[in-house]
N, C-alpha and C. Protein backbone atom coordinates (compact mmCIF):
# COMPACT_ATOMS: atom_id res chain seq x y z
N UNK A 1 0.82 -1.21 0.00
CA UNK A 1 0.00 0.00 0.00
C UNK A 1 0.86 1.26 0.00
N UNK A 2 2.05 1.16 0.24
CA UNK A 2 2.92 2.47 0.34
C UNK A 2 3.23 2.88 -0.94
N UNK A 3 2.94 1.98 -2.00
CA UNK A 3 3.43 2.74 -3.23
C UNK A 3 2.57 3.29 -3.94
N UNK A 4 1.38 3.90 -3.44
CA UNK A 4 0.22 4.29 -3.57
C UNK A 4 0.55 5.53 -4.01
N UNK A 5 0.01 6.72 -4.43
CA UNK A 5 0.49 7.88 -4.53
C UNK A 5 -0.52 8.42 -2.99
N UNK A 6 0.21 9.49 -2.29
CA UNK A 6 -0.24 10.16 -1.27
C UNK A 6 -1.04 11.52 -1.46
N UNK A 7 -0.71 12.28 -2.94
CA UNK A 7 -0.80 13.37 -2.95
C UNK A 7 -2.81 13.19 -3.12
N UNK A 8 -3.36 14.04 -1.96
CA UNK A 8 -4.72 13.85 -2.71
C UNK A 8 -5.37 14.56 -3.96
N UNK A 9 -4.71 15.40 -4.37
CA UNK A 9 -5.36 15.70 -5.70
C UNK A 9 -5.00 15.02 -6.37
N UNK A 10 -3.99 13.91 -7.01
CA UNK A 10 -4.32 12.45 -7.78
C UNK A 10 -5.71 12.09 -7.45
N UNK A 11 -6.55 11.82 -6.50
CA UNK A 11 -6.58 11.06 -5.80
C UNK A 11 -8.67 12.15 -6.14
N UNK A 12 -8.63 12.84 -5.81
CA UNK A 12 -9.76 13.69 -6.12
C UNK A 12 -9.97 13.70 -7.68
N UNK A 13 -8.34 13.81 -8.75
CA UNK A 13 -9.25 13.84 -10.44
C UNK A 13 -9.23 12.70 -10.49
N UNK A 14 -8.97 10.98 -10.20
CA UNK A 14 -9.49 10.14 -10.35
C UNK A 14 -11.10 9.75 -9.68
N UNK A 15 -11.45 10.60 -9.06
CA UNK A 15 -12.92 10.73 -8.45
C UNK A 15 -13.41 11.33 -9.63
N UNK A 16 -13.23 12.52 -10.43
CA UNK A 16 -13.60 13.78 -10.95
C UNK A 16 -13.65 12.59 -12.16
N UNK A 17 -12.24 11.89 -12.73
CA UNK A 17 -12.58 11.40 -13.76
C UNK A 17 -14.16 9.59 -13.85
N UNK A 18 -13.70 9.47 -12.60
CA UNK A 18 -14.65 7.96 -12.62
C UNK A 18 -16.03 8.61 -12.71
N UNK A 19 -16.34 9.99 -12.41
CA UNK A 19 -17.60 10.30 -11.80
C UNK A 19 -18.44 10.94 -13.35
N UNK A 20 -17.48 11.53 -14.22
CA UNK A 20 -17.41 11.79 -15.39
C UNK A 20 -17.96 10.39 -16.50
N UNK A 21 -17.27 9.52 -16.30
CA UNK A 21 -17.43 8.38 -16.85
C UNK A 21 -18.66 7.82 -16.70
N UNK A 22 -18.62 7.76 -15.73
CA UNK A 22 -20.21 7.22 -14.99
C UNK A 22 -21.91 7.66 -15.40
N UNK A 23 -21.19 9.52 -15.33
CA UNK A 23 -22.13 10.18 -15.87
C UNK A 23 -22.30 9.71 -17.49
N UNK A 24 -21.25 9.55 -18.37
CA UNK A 24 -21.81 9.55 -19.89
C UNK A 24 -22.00 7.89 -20.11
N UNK A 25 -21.78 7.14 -19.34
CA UNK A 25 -22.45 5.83 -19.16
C UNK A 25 -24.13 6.00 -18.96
N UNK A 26 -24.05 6.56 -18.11
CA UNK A 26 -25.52 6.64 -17.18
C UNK A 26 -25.78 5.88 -16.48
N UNK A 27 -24.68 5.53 -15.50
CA UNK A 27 -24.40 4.37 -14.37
C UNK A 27 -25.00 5.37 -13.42
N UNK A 28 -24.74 6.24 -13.01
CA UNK A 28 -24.75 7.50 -11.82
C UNK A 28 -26.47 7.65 -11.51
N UNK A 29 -27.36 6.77 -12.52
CA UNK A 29 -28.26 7.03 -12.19
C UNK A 29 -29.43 5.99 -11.94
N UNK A 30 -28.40 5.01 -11.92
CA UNK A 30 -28.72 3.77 -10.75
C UNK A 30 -28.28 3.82 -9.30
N UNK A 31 -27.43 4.62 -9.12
CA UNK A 31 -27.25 5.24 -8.12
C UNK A 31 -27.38 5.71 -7.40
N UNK A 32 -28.12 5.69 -6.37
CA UNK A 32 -28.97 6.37 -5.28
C UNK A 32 -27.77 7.39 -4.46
N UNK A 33 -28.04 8.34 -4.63
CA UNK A 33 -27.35 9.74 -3.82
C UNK A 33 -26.33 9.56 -2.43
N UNK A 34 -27.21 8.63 -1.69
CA UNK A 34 -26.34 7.87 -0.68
C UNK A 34 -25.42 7.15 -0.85
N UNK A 35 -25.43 6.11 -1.75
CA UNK A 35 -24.52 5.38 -2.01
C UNK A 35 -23.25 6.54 -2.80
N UNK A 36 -23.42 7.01 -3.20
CA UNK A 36 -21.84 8.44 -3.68
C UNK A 36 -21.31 8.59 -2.51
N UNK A 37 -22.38 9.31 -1.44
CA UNK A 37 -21.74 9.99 -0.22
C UNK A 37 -20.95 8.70 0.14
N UNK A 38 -21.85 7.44 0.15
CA UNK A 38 -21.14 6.76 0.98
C UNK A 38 -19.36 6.32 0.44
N UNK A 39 -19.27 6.27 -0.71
CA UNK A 39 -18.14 6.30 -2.11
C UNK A 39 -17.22 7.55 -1.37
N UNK A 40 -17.87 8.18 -1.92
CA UNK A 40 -16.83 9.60 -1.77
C UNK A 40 -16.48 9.55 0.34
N UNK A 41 -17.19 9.27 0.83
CA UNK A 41 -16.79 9.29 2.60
C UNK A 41 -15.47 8.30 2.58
N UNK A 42 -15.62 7.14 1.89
CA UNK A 42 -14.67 5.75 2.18
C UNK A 42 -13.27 6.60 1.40
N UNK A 43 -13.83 6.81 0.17
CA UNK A 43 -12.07 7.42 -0.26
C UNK A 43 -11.24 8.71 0.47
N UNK A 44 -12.16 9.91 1.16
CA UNK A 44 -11.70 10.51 1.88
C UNK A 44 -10.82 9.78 3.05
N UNK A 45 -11.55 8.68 3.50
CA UNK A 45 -10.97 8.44 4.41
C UNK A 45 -9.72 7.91 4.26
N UNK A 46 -9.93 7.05 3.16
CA UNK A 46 -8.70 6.48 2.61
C UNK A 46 -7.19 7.75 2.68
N UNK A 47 -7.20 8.48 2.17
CA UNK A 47 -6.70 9.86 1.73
C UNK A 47 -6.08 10.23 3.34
N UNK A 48 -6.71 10.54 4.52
CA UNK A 48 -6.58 10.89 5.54
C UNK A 48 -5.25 9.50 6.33
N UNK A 49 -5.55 8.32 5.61
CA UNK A 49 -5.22 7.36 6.45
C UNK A 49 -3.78 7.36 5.53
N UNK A 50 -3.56 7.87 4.33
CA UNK A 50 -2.43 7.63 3.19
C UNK A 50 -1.53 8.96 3.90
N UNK A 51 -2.24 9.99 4.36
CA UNK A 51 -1.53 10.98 4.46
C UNK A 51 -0.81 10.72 6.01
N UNK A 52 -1.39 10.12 6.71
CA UNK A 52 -0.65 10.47 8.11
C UNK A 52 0.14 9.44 8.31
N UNK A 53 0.73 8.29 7.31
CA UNK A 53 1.76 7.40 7.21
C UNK A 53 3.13 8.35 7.18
């Protein structure tokens, strides 16, 4: 896991880009609103837990 990149803006345009994707799929709208938050909460956290290594 350390060879992960740390910096979180990698880490936010791979959000920006999957979320993009999703949208011109039209996956995002099987998607119930909660389930993002819950997406986007887990990778923050991730991010928080990469940074204080």
């Amino acid at each position: 896991m350390k060879k992960l990149n740390k910096n979180p803006w990698v880490w936010a345009m791979a959000v920006v880009v999957l979320g993009y994707i999703f949208m011109e799929k039209g996956i995002m709208e099987q998607f119930p609103i909660y389930v993002s938050a819950l997406i986007v909460a887990k990778l923050i956290e991730i991010i928080n837990k990469l940074n204080k290594d």
